[in-house]
Protein backbone atom coordinates (compact mmCIF):
# COMPACT_ATOMS: atom_id res chain seq x y z
CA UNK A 1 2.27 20.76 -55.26
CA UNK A 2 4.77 17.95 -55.13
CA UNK A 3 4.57 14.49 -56.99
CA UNK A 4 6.39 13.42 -53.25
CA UNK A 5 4.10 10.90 -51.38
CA UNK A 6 2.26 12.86 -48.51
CA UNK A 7 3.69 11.03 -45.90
CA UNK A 8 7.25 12.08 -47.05
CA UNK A 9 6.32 15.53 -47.72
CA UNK A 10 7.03 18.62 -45.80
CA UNK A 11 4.06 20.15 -47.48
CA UNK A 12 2.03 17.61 -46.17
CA UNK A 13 3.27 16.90 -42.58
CA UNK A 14 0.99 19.41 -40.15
CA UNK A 15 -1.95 18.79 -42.83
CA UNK A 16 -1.45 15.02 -41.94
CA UNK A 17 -0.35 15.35 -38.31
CA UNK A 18 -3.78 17.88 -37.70
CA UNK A 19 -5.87 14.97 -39.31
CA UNK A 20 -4.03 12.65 -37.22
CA UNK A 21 -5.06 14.11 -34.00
CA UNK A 22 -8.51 14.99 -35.36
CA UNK A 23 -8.85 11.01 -35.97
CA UNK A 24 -7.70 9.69 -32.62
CA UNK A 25 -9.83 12.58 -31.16
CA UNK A 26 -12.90 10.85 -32.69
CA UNK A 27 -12.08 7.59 -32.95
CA UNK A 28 -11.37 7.66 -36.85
CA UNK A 29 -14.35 9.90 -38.26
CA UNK A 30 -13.84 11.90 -41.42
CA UNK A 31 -16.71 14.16 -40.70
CA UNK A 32 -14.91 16.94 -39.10
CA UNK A 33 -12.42 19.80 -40.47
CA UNK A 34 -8.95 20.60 -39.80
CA UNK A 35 -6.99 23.86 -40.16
CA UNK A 36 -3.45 25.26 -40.26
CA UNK A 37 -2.51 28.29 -38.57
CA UNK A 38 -0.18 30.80 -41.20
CA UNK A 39 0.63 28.30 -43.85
CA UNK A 40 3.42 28.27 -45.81
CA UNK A 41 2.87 28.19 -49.79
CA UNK A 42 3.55 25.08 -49.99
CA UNK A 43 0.72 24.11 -47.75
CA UNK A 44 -1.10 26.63 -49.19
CA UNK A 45 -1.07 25.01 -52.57
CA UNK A 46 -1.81 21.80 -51.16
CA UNK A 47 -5.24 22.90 -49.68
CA UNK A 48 -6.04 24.52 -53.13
CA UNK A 49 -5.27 21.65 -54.77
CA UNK A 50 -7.06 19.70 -52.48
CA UNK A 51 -10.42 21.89 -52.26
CA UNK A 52 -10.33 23.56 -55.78
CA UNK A 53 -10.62 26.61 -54.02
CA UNK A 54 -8.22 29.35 -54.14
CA UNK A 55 -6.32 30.95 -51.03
CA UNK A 56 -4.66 34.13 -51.61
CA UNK A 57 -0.77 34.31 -50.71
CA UNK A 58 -0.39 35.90 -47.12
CA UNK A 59 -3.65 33.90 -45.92
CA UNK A 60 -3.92 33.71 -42.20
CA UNK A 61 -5.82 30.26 -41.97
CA UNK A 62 -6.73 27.60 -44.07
CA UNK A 63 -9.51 24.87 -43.04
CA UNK A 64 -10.33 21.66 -44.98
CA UNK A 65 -12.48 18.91 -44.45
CA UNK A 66 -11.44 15.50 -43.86
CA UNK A 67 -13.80 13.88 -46.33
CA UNK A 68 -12.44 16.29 -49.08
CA UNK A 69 -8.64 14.85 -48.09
CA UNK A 70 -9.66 11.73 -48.05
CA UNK A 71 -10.95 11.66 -51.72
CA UNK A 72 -7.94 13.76 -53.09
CA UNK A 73 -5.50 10.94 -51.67
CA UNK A 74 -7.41 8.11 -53.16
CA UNK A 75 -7.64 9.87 -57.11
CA UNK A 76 -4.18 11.17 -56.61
CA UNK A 77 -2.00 8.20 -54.85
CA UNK A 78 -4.92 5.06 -54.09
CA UNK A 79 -5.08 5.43 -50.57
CA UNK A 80 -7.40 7.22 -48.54
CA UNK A 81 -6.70 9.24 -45.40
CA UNK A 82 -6.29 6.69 -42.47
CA UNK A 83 -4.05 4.74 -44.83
CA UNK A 84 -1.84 7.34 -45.69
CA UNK A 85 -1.67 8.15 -41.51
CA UNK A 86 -1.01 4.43 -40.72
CA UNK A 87 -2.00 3.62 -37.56
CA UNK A 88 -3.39 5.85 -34.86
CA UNK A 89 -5.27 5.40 -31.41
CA UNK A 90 -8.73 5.24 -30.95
CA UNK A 91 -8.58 7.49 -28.05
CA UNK A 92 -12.81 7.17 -27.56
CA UNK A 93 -12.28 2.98 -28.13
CA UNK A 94 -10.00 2.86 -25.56
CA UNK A 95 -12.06 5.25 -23.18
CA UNK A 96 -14.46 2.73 -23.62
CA UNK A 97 -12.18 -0.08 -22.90
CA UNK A 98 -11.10 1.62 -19.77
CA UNK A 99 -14.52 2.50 -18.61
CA UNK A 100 -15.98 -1.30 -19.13
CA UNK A 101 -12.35 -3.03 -17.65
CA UNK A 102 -12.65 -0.40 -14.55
CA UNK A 103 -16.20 -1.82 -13.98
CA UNK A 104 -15.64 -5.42 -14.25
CA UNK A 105 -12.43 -4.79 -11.44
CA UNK A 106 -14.96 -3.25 -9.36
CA UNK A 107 -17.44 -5.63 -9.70
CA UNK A 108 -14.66 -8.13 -8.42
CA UNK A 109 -14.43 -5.72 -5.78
CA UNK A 110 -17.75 -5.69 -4.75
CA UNK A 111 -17.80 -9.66 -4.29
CA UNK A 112 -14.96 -9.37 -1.42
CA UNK A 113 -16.11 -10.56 1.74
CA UNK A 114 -14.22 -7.02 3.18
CA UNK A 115 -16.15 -5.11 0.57
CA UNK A 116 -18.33 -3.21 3.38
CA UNK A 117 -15.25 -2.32 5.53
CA UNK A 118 -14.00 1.29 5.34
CA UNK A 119 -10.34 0.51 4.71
CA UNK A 120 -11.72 -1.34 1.57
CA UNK A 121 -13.51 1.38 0.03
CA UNK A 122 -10.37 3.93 1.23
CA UNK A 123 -8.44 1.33 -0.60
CA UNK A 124 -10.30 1.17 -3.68
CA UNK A 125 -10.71 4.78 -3.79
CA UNK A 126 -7.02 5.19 -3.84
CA UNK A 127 -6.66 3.10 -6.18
CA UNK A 128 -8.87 5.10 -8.56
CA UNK A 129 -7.47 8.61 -7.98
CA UNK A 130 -4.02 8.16 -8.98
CA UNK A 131 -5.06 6.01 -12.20
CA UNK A 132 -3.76 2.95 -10.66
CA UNK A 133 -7.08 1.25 -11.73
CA UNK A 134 -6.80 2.25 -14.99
CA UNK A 135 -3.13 0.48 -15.29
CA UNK A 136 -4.69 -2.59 -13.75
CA UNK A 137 -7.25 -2.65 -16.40
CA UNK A 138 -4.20 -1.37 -19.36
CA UNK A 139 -1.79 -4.06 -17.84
CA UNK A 140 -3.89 -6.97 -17.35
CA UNK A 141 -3.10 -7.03 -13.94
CA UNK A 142 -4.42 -9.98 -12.11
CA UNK A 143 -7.13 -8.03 -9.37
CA UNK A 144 -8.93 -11.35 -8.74
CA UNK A 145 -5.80 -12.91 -7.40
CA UNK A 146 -5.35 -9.76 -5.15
CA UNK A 147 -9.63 -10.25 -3.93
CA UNK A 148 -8.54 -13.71 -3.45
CA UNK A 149 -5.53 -12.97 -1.08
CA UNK A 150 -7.62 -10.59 1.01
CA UNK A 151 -10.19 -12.63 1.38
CA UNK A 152 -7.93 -15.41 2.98
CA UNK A 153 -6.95 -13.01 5.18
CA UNK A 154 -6.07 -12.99 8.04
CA UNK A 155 -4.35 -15.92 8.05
CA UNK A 156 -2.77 -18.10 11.11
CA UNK A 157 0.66 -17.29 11.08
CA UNK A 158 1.21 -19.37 7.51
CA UNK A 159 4.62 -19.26 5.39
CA UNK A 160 3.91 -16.93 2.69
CA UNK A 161 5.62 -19.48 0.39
CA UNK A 162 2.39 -22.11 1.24
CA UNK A 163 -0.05 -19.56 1.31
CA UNK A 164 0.82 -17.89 -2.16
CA UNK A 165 0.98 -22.00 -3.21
CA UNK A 166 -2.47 -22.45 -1.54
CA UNK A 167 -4.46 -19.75 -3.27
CA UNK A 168 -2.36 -19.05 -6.37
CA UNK A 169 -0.41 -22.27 -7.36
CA UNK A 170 2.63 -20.39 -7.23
CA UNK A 171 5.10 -19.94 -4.44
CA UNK A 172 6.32 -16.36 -5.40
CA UNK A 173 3.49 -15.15 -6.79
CA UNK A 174 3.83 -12.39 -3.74
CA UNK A 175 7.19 -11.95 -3.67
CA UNK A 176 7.42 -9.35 -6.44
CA UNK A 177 5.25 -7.74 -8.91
CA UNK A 178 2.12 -6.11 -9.40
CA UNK A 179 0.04 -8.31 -7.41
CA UNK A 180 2.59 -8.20 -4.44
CA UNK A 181 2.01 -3.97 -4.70
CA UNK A 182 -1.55 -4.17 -5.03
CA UNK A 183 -1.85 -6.47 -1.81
CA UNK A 184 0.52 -4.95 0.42
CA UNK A 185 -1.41 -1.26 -0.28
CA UNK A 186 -4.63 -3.04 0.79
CA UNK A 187 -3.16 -4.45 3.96
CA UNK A 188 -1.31 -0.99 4.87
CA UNK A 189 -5.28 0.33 4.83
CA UNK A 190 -6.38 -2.56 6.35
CA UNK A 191 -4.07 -2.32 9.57
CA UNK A 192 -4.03 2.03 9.22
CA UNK A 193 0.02 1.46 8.78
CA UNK A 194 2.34 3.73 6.26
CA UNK A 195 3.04 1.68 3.04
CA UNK A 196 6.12 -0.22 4.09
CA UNK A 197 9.40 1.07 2.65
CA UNK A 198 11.91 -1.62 2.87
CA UNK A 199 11.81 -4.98 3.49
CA UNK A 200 11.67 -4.91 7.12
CA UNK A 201 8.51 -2.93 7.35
CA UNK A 202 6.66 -5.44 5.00
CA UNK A 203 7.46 -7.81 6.69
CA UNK A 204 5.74 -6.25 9.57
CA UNK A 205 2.97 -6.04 7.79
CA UNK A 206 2.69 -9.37 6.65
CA UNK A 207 2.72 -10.95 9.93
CA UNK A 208 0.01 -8.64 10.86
CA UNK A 209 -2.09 -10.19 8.52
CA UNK A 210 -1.05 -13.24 9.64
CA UNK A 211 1.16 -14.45 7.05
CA UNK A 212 4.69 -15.18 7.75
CA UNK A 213 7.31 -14.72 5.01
CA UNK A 214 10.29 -15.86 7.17
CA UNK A 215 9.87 -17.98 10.29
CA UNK A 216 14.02 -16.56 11.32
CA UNK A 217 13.49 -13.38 10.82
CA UNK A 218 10.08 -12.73 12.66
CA UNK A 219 11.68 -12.23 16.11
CA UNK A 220 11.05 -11.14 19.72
CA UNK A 221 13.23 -9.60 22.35
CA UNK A 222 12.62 -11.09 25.89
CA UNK A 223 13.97 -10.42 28.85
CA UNK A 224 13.00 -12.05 32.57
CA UNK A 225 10.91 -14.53 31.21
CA UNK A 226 11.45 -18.25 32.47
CA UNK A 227 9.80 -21.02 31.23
CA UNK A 228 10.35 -24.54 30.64
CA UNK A 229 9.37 -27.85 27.85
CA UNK A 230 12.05 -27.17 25.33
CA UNK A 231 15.14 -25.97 24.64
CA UNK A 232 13.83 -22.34 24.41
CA UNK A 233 12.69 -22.96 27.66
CA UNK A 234 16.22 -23.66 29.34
CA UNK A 235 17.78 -20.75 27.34
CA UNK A 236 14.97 -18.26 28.44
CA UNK A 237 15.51 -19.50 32.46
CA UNK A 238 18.77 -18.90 31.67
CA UNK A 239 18.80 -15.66 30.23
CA UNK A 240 16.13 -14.67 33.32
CA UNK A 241 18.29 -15.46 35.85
CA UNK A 242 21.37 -13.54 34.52
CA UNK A 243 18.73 -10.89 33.57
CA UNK A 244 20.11 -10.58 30.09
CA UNK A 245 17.97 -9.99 26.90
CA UNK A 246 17.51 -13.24 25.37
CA UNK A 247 16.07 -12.64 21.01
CA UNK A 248 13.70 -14.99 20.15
CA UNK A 249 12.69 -16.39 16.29
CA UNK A 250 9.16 -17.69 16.06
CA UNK A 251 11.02 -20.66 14.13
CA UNK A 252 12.50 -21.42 17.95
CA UNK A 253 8.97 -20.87 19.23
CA UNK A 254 7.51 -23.49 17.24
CA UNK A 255 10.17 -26.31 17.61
CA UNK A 256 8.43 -27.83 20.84
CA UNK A 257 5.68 -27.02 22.99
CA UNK A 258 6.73 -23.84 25.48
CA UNK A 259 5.48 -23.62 28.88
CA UNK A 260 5.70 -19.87 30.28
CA UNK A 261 4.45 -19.49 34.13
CA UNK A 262 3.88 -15.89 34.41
CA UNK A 263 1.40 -14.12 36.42
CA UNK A 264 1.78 -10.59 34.54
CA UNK A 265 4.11 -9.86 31.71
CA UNK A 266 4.68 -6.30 30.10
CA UNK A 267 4.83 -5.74 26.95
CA UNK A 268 6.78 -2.25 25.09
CA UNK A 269 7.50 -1.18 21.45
CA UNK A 270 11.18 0.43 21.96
CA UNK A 271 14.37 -1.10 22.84
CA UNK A 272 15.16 1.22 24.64
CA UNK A 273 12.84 0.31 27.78
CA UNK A 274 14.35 -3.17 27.56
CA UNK A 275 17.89 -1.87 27.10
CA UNK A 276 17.40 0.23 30.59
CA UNK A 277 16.20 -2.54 32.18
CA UNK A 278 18.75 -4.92 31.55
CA UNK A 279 20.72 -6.75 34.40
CA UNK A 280 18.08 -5.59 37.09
CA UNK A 281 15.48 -8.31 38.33
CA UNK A 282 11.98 -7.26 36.54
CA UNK A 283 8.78 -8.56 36.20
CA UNK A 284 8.71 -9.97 32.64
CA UNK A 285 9.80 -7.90 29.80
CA UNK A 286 8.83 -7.96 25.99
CA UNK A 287 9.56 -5.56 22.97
CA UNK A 288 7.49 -5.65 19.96
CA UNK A 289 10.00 -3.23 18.55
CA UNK A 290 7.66 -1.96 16.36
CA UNK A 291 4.49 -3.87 14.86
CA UNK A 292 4.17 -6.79 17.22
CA UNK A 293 5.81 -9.86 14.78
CA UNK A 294 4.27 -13.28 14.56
CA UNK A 295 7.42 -14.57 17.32
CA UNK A 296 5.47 -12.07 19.78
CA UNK A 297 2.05 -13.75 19.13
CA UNK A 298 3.56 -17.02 19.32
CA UNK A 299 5.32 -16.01 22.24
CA UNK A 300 2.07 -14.56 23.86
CA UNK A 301 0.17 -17.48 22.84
CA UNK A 302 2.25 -19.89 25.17
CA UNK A 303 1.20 -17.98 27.89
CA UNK A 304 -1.70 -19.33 30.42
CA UNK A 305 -4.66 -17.68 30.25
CA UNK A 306 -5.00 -16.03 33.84
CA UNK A 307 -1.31 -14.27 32.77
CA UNK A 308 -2.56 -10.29 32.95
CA UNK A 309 -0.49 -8.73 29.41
CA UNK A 310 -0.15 -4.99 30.31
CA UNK A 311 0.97 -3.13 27.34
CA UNK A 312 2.20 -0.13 25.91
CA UNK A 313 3.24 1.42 22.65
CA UNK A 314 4.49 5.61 21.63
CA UNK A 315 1.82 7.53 22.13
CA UNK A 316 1.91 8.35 18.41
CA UNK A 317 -1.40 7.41 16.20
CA UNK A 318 0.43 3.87 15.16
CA UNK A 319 0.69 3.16 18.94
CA UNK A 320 -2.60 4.22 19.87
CA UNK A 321 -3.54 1.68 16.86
CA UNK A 322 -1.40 -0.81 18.25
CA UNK A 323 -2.40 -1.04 21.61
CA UNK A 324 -6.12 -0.85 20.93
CA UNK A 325 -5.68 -4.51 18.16
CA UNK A 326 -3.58 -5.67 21.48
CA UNK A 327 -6.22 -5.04 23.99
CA UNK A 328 -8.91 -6.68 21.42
CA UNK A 329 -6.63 -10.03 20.61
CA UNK A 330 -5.81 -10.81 24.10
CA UNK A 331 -8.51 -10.85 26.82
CA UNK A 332 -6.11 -10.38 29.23
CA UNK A 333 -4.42 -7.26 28.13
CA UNK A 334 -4.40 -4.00 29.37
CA UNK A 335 -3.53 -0.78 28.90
CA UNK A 336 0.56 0.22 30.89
CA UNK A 337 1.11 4.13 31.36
CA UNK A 338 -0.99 4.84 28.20
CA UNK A 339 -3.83 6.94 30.02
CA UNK A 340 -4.62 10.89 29.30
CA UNK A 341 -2.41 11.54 32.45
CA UNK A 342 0.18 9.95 31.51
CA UNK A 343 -0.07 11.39 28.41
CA UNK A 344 -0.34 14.91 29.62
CA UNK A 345 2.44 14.56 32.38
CA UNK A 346 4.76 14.00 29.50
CA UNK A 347 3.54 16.10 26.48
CA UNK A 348 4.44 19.99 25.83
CA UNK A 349 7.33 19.31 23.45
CA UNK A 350 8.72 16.73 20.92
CA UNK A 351 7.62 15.85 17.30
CA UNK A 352 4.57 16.58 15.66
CA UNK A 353 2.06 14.09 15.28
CA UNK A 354 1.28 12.84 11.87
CA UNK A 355 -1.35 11.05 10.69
CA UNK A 356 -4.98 10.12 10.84
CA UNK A 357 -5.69 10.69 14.85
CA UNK A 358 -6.83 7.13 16.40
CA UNK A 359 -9.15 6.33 18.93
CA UNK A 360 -8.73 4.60 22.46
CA UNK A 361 -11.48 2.81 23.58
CA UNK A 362 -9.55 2.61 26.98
CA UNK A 363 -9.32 6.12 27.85
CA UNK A 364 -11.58 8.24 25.09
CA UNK A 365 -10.29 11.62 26.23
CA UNK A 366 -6.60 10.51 25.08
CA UNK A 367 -7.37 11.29 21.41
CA UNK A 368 -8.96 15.02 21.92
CA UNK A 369 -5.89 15.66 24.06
CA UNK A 370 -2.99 14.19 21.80
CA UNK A 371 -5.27 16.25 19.21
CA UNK A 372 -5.19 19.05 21.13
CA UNK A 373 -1.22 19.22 22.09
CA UNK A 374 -0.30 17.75 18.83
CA UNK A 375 2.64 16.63 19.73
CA UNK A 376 3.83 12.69 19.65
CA UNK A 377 5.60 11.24 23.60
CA UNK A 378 7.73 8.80 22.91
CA UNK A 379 7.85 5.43 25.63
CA UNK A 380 11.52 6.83 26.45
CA UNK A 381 10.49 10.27 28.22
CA UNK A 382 8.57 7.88 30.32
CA UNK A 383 11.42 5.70 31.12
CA UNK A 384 12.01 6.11 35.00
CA UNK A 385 7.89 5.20 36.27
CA UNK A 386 8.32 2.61 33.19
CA UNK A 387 10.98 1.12 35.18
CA UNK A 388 9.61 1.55 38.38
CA UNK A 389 6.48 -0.14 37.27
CA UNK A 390 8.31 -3.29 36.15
CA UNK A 391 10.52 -3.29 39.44
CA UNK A 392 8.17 -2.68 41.59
């Protein structure tokens, strides 16, 4: 042996790092054993001198209990075992820890008022299989703020700046960060959407929920749609009656009363319908471009109520989803070109449809037969009856 201090000594390092691992394997017991695989002699004459007990040169194993390393470190150097190791995790403690903080998050959980909702419990189980709970509970992450958020929502088009001031004293409390992540993943299950990736797409998402974070850049493209009360009003009648797109911020909308006199309006997701339809006199135009943006509700919302909203999206599982939270928001929506036949007329090539398949309350059969094709139609491949609809 060597007078060198065990923690300095190369005799003494896998003897020390085996104990170590032993020790954060049981949460600092000395009542197990440890063993090296072909020692050197200098290990070798460690564990002799250790034990008392002889090993023969050439020996293929030696094992050693804790206890009996333990009391050769305090008569040889005054410290015992876990001093001589320093510091080490309690890998059962913090099992523990994990297992009582995941608990207490799910018992905050379970006092949502969306706690019975399937997108919840999708949500939550997420959250649990890729150990995202677990860093909430390692982190300290703040999950009652995120309960809190969801259960204010949805809100009634509200600046995100007011309502993160409102429930969390803190105007960019979800603009970045943790809680921001945790939220937006809840909403994405909530509204059966793709996380968003980039800034546009949360956006989306926000004003889905409700929440505006930007009253200039939720917009609306319009086109053929007088109205009157404001100065939106003159520029839409002026954009009608050249029949030119007109795009509309819900920060215009809500600058003075709007008064829209419209006996059917359609509504589309892609530009491209609008685009085509530019410069020709149409019955009243809108593009949601997308998820339909807090500028579209507003815009929707100035309308009278005998105003019949027909509306479309892709006949993808998003736009199925879209139209069918259209047709339940506004009494008097309904469903333009998105029937089984339509479907069919158009389907036999294109992309693949991803996704969780949606239904359509409208037209049930739609889903077995997009199911059955497999295939996503776009609005543009139904561009020319699109048009003649509107011109008609």
């Amino acid at each position: 042996m060597t007078d060198t201090a065990p923690a300095d000594s190369a005799a003494w390092r896998r003897l020390l790092a085996a104990a170590r691992r032993s020790l954060e394997r049981t949460g600092g017991s000395l009542d197990g054993t440890v063993s090296l695989a072909a020692p050197t002699d200098e290990e070798r004459l460690v564990v002799i001198g250790i034990t008392g007990v002889h090993r023969p040169a050439g020996v293929g194993r030696v094992t050693v209990r804790l206890t009996e390393i333990d009391a050769f470190l305090r008569d040889a150097y005054g410290a015992g075992l876990t001093a001589t190791i320093g510091e080490f995790r309690d890998r059962p403690g913090e099992r523990a820890r994990d297992t009582a903080g995941r608990d207490a998050v799910l018992a905050l959980a379970a006092e949502s008022r969306h706690a019975a909702r399937p997108w919840f419990a999708t949500w939550l189980d997420a959250l649990r299989r890729d150990g995202t709970l677990t860093r909430i509970v390692r982190a300290g992450w703040p999950f009652a703020d995120v309960v809190a958020v969801l259960d204010a929502l949805p809100a009634d088009g509200e600046p995100l700046p007011v309502f993160a001031e409102r429930l969390l004293d803190d105007t960019k409390a979800l603009t970045d960060g943790p809680l921001r992540g945790l939220v937006l993943r809840a909403l994405a299950a909530w509204h059966e959407v793709p996380h968003p990736a980039g800034a546009e797409q949360e956006r989306a998402l926000w004003e889905l929920s409700g929440v505006v974070p930007d009253d200039l850049a939720s917009q609306v493209l319009v086109l053929n749609l007088p109205a009157s009360g404001c100065l939106l009003g003159d520029w839409l009648t002026t954009a009608a009656t050249a029949h030119v797109p007109l795009r509309v911020t819900l920060h215009q909308i809500r600058l003075a009363p709007l008064t829209v006199a419209a006996p059917r309006v359609f509504v589309c997701e892609n530009p491209a319908v609008l685009r085509a339809a530019a410069g020709r006199a149409t019955a009243p135009l809108i593009c949601t471009e997308g998820v339909p943006s807090a500028a579209l509700h507003a815009l929707l919302a100035a309308l009278p109520p005998t105003t019949v909203i027909h509306w479309r999206n892709d006949f993808d599982w998003t736009g199925i989803r879209l139209t069918r939270a259209a047709l339940a928001r506004y009494p008097g929506a309904t469903p333009w070109r998105m029937s089984t036949d339509d479907y069919r007329s158009r389907a036999g090539r294109g992309i693949p449809l991803l996704g969780t398949p949606a239904t359509a309350p409208w037209d049930p059969p739609l889903t077995e037969a997009m199911t059955e094709t497999g295939q996503a139609v776009m609005e543009e491949r139904l561009l020319d009856v699109l048009l003649t609809d509107i011109t008609g």
